[in-house]
PDB file of N, CA and C in Angstrom:
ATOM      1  N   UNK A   1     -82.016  64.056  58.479  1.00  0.00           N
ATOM      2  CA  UNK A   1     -81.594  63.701  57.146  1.00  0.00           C
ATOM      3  C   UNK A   1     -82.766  63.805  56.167  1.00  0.00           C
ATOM      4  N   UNK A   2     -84.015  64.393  56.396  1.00  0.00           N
ATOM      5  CA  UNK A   2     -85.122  64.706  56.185  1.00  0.00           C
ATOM      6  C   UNK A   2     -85.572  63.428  55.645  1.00  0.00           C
ATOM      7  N   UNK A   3     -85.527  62.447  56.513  1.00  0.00           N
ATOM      8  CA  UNK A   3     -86.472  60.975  56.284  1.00  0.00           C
ATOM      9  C   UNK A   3     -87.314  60.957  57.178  1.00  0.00           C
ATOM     10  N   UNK A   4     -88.607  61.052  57.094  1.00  0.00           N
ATOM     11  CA  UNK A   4     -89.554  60.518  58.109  1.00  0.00           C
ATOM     12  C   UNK A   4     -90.269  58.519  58.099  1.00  0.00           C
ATOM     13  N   UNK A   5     -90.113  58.445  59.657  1.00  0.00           N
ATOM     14  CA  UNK A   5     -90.271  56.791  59.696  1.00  0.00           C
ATOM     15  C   UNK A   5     -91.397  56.817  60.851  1.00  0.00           C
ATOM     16  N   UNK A   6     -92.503  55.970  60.495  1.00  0.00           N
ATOM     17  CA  UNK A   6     -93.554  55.934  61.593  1.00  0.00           C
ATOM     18  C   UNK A   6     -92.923  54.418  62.649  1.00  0.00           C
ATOM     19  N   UNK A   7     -92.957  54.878  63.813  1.00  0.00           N
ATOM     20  CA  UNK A   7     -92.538  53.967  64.668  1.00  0.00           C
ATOM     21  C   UNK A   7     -93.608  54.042  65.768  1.00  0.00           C
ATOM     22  N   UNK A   8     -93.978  52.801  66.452  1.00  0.00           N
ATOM     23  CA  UNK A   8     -95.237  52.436  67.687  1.00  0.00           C
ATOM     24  C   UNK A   8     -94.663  52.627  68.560  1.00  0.00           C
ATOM     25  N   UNK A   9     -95.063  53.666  69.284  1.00  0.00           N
ATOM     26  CA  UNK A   9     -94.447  53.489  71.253  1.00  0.00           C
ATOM     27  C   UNK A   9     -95.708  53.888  71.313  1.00  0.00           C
ATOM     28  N   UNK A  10     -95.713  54.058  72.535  1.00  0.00           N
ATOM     29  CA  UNK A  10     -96.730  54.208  73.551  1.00  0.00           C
ATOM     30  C   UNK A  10     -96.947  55.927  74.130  1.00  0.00           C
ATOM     31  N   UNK A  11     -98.203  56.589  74.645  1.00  0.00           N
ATOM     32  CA  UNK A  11     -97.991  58.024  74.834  1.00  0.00           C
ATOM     33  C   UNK A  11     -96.760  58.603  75.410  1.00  0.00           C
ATOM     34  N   UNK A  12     -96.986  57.449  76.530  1.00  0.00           N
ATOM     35  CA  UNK A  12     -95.732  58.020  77.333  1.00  0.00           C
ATOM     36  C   UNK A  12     -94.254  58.074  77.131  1.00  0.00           C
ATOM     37  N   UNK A  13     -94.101  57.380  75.769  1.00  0.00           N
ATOM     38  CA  UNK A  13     -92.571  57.493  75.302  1.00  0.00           C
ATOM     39  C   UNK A  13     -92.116  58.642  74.085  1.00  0.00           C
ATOM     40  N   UNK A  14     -93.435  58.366  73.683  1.00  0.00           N
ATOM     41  CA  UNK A  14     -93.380  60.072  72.262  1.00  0.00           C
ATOM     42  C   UNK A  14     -92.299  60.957  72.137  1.00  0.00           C
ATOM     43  N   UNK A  15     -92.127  61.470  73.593  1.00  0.00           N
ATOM     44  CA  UNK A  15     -91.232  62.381  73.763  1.00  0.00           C
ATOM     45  C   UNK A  15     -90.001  62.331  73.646  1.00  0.00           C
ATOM     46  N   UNK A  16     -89.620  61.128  74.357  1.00  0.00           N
ATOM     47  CA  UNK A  16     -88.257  60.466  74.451  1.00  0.00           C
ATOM     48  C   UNK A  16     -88.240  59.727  73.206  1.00  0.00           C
ATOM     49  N   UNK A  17     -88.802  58.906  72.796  1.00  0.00           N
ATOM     50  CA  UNK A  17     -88.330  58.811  71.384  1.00  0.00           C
ATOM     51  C   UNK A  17     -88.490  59.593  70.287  1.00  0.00           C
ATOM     52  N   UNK A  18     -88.853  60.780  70.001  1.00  0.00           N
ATOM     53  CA  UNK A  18     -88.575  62.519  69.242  1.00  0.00           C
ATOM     54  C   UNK A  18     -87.098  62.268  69.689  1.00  0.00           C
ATOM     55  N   UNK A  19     -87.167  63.015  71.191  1.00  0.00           N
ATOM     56  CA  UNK A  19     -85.619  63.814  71.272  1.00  0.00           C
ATOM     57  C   UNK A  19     -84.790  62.152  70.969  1.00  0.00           C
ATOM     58  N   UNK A  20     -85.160  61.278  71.009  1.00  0.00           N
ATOM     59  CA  UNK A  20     -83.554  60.042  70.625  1.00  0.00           C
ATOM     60  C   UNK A  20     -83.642  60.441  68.608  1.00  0.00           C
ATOM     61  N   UNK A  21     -84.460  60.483  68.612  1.00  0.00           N
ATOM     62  CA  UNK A  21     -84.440  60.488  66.699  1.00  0.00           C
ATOM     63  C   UNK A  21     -84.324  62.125  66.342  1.00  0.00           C
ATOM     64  N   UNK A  22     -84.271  63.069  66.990  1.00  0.00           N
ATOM     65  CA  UNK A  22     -83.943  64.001  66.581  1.00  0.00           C
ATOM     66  C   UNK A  22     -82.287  64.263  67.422  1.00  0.00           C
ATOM     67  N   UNK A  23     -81.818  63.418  68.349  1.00  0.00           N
ATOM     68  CA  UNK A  23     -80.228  63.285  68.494  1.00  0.00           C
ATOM     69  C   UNK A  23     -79.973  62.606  67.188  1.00  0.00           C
ATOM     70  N   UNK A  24     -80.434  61.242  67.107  1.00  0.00           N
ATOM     71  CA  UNK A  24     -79.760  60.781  65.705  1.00  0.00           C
ATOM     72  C   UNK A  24     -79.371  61.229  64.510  1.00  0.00           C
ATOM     73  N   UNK A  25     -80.750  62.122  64.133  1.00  0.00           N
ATOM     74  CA  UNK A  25     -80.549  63.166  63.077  1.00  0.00           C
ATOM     75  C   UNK A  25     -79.405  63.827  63.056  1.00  0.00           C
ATOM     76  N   UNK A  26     -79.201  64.895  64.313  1.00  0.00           N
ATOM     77  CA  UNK A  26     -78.288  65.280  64.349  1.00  0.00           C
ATOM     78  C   UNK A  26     -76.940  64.606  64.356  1.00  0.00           C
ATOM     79  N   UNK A  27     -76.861  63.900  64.909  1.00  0.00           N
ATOM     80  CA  UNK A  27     -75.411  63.136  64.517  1.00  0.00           C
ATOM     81  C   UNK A  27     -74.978  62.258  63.025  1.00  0.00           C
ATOM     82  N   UNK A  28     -76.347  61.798  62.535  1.00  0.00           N
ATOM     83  CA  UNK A  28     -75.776  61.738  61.249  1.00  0.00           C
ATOM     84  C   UNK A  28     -75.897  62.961  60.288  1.00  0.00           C
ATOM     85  N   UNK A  29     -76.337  64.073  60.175  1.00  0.00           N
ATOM     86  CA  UNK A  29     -75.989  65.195  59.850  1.00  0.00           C
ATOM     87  C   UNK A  29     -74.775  65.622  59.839  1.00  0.00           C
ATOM     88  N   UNK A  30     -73.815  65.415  61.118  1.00  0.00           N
ATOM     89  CA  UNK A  30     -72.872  65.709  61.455  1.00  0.00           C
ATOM     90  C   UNK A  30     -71.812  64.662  60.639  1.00  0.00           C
ATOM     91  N   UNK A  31     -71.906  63.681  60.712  1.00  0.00           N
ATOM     92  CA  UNK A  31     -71.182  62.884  60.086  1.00  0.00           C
ATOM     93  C   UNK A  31     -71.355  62.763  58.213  1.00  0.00           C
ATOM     94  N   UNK A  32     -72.411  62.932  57.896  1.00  0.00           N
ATOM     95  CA  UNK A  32     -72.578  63.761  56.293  1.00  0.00           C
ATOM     96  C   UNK A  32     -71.741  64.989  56.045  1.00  0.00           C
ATOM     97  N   UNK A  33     -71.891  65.471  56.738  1.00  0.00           N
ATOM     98  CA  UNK A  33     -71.421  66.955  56.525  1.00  0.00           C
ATOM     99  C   UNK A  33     -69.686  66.956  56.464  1.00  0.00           C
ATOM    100  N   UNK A  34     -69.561  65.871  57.489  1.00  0.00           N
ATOM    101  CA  UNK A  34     -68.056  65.560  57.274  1.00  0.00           C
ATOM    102  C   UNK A  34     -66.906  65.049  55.910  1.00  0.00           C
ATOM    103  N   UNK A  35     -67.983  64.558  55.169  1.00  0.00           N
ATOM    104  CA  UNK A  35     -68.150  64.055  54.308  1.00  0.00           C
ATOM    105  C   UNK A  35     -67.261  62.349  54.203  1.00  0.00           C
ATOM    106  N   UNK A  36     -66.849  62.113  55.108  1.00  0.00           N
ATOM    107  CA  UNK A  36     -65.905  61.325  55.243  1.00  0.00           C
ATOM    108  C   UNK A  36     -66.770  59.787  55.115  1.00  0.00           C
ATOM    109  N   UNK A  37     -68.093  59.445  55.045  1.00  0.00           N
ATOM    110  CA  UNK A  37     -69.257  58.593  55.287  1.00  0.00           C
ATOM    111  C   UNK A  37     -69.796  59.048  54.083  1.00  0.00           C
ATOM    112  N   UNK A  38     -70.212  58.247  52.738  1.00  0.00           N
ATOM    113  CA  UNK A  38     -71.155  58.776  51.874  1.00  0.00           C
ATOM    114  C   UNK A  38     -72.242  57.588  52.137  1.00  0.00           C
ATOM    115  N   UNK A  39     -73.601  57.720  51.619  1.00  0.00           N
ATOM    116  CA  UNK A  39     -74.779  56.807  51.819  1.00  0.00           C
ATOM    117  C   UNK A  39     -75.375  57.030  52.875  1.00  0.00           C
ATOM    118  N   UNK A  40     -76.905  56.386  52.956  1.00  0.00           N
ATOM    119  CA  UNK A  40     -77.775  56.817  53.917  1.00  0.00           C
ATOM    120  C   UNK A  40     -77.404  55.739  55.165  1.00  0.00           C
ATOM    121  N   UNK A  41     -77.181  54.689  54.349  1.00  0.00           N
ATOM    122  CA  UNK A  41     -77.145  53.061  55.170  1.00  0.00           C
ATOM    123  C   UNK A  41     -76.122  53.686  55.986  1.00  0.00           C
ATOM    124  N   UNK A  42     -74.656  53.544  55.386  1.00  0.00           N
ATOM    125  CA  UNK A  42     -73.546  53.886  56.171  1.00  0.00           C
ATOM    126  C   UNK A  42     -73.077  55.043  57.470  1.00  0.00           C
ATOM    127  N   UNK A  43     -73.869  56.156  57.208  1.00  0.00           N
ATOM    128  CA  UNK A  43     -74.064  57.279  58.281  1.00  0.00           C
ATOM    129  C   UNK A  43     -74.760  57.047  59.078  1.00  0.00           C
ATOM    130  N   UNK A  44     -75.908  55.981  58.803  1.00  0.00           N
ATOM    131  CA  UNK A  44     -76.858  55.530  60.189  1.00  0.00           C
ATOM    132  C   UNK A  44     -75.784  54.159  60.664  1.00  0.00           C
ATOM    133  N   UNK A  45     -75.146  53.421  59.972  1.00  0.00           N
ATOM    134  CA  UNK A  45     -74.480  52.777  61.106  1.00  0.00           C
ATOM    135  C   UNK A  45     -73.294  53.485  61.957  1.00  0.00           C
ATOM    136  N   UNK A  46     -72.750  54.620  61.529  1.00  0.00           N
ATOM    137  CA  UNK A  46     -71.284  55.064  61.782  1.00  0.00           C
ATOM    138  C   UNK A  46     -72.146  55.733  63.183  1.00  0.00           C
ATOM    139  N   UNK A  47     -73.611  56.590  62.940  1.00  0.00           N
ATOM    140  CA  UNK A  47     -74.409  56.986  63.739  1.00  0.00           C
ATOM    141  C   UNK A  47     -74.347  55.893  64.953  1.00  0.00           C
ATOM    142  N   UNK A  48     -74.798  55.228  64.244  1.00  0.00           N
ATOM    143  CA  UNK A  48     -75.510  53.973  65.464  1.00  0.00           C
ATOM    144  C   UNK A  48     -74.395  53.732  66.722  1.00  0.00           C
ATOM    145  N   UNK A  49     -72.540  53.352  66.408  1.00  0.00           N
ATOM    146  CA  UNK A  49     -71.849  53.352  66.515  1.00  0.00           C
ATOM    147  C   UNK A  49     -71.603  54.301  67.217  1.00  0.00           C
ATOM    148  N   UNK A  50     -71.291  55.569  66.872  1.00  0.00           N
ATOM    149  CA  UNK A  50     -70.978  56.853  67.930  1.00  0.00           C
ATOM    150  C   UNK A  50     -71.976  56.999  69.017  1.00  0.00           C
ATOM    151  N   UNK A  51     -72.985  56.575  68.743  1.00  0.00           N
ATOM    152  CA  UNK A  51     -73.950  56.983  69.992  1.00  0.00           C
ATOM    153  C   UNK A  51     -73.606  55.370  70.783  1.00  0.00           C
ATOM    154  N   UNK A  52     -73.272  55.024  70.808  1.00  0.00           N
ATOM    155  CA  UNK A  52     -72.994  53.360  71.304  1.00  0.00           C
ATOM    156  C   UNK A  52     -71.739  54.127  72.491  1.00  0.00           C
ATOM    157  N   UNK A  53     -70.813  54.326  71.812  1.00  0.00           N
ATOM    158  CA  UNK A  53     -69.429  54.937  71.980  1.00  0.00           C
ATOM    159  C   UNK A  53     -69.894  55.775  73.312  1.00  0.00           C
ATOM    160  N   UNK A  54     -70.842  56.457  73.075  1.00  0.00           N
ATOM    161  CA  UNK A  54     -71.403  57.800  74.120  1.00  0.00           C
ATOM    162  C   UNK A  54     -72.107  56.791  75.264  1.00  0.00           C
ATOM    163  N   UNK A  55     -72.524  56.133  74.869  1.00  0.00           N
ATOM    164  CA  UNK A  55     -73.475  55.321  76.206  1.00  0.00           C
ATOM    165  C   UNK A  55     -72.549  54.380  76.755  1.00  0.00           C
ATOM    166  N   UNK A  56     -71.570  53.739  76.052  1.00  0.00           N
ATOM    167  CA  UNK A  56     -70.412  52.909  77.104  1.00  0.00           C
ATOM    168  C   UNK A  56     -69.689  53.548  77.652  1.00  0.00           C
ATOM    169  N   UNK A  57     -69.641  54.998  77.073  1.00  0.00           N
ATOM    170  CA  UNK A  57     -68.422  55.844  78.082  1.00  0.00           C
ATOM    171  C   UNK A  57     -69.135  55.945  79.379  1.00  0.00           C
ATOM    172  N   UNK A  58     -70.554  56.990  79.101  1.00  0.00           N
ATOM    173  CA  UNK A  58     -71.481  57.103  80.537  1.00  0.00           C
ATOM    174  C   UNK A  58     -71.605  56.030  80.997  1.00  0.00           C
ATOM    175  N   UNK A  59     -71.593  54.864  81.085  1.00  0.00           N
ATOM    176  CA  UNK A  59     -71.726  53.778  82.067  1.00  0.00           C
ATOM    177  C   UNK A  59     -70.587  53.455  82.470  1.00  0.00           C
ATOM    178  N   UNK A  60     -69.409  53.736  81.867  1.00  0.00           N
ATOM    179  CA  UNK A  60     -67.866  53.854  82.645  1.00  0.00           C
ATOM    180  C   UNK A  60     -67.953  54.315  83.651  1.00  0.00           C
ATOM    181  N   UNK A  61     -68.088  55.932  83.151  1.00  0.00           N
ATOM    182  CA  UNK A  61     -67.922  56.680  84.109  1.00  0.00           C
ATOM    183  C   UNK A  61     -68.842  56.759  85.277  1.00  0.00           C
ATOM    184  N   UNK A  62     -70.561  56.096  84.860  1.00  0.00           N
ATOM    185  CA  UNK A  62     -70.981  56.266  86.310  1.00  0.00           C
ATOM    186  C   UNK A  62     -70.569  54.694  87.131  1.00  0.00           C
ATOM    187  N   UNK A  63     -69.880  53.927  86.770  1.00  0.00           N
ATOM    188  CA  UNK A  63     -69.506  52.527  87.332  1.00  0.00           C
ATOM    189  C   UNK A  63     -68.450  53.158  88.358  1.00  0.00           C
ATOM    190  N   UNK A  64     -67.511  53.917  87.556  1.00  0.00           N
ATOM    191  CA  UNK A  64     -66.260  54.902  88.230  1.00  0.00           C
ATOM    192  C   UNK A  64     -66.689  55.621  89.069  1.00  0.00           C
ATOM    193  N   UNK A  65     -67.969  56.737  89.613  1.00  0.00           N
ATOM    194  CA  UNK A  65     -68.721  56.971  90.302  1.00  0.00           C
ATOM    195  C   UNK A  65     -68.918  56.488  91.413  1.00  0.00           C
ATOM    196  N   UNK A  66     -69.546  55.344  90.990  1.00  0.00           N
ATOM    197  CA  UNK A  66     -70.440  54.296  91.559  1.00  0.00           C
ATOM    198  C   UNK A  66     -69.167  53.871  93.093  1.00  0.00           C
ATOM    199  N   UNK A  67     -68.180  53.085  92.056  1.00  0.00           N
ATOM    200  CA  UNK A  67     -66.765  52.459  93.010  1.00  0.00           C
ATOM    201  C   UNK A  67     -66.399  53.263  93.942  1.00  0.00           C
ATOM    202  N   UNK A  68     -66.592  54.996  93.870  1.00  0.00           N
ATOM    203  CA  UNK A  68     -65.726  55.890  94.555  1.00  0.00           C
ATOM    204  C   UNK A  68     -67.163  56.001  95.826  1.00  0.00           C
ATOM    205  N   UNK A  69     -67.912  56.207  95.404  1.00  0.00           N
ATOM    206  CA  UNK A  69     -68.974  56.444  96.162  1.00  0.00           C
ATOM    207  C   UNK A  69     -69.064  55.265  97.590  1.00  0.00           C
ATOM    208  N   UNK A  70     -68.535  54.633  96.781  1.00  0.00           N
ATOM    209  CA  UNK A  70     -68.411  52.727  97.833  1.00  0.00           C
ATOM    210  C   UNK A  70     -67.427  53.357  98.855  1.00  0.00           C
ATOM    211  N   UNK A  71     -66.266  53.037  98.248  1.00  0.00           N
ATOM    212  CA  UNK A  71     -65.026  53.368  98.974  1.00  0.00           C
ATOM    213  C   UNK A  71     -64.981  54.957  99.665  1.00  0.00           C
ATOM    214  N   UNK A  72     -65.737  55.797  99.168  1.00  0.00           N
ATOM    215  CA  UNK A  72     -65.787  56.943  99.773  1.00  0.00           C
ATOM    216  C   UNK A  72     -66.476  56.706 101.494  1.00  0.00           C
ATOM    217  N   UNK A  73     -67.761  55.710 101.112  1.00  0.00           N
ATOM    218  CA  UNK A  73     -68.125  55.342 102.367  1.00  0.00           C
ATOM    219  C   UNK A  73     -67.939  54.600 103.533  1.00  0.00           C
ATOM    220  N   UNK A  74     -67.197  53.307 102.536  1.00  0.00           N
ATOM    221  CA  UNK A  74     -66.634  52.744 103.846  1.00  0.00           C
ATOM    222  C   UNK A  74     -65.394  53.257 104.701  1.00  0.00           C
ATOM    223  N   UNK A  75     -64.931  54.747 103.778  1.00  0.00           N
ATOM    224  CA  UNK A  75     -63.503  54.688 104.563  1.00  0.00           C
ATOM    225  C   UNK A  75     -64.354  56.020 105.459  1.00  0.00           C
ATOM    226  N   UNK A  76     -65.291  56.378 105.359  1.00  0.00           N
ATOM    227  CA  UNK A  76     -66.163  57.593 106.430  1.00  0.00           C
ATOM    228  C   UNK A  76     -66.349  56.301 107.792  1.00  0.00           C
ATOM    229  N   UNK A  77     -67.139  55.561 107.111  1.00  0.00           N
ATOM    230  CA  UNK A  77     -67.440  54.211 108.455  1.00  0.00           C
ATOM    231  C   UNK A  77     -66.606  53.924 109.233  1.00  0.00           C
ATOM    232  N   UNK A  78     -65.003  53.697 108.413  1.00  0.00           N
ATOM    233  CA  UNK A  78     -63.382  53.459 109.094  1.00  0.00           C
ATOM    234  C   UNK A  78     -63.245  54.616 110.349  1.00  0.00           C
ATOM    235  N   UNK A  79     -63.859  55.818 109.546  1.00  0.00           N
ATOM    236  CA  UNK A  79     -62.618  57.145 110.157  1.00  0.00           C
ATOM    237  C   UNK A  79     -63.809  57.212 111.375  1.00  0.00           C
ATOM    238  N   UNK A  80     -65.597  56.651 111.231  1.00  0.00           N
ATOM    239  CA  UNK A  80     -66.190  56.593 112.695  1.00  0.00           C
ATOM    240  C   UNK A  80     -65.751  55.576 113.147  1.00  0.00           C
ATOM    241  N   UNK A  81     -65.691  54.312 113.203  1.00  0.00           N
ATOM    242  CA  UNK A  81     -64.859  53.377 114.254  1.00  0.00           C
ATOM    243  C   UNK A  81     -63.833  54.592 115.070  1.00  0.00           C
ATOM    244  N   UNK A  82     -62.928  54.691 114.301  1.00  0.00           N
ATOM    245  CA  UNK A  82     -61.344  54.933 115.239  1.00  0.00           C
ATOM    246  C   UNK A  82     -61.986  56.220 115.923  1.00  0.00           C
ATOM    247  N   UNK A  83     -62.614  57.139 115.520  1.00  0.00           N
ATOM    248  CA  UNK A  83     -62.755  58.751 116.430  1.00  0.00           C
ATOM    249  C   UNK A  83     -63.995  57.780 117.585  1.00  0.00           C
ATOM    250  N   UNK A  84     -64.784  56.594 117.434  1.00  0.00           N
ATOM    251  CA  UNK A  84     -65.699  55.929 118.246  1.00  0.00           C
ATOM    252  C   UNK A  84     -64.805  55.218 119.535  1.00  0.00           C
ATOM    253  N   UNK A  85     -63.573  55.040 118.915  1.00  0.00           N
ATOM    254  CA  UNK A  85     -62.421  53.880 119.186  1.00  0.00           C
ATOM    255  C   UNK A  85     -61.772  54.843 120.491  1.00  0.00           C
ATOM    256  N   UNK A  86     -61.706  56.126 120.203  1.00  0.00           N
ATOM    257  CA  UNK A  86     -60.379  57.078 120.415  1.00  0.00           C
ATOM    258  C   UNK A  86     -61.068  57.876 121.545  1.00  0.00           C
ATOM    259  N   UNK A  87     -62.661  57.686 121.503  1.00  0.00           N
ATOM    260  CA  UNK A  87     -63.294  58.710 122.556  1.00  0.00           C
ATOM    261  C   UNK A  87     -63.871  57.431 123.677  1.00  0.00           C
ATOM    262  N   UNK A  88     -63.623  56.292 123.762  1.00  0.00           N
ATOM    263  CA  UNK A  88     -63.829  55.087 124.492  1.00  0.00           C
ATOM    264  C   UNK A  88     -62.813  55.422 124.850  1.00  0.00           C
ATOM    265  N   UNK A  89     -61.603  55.359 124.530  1.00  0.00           N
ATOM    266  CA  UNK A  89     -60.381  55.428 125.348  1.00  0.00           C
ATOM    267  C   UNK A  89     -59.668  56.455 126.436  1.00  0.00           C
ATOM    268  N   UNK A  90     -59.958  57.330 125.892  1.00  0.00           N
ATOM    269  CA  UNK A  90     -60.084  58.409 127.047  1.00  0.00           C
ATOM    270  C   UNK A  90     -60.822  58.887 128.051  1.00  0.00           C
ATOM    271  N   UNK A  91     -62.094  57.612 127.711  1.00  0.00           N
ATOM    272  CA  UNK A  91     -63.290  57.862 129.041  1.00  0.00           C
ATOM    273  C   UNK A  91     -62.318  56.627 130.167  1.00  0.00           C
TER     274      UNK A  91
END
């Protein structure tokens, strides 16, 4: 939005906080351009907001992940019991 803001991190974050403030940029760019948001204030909160939106979805979805990954394993553990179960029985 061609505002520059001096902010303190540390060497090792420089980078990552560039690319987070040059995502922001871009998304309130995007939302200016829409024109549907006028003001600087208001496009950085509608900003703030959509990128909020983006980070509760990814933690949905890796929670949703996460659950399948569970259940993916215990039912592998299930299916070794019974083939463990099934080759005891025929000895």
């Amino acid at each position: 939005m061609g505002k520059k803001f001096s902010v303190a991190c540390s060497e090792e974050e420089r980078d990552e906080l560039s690319a987070a403030a040059k995502y922001l940029d871009q998304k309130m760019n995007s939302i200016q351009r829409s024109g549907k948001v006028i003001g600087l204030d208001r496009c950085a909160i509608m900003a703030a907001l959509n990128i909020s939106h983006e980070l509760l979805n990814l933690r949905d979805d890796t929670g949703l992940s996460e659950g399948f990954e569970s259940k993916l394993k215990l039912l592998q553990e299930k299916v070794t019991t019974v083939l463990h179960e099934q080759k005891e029985l025929k000895l």
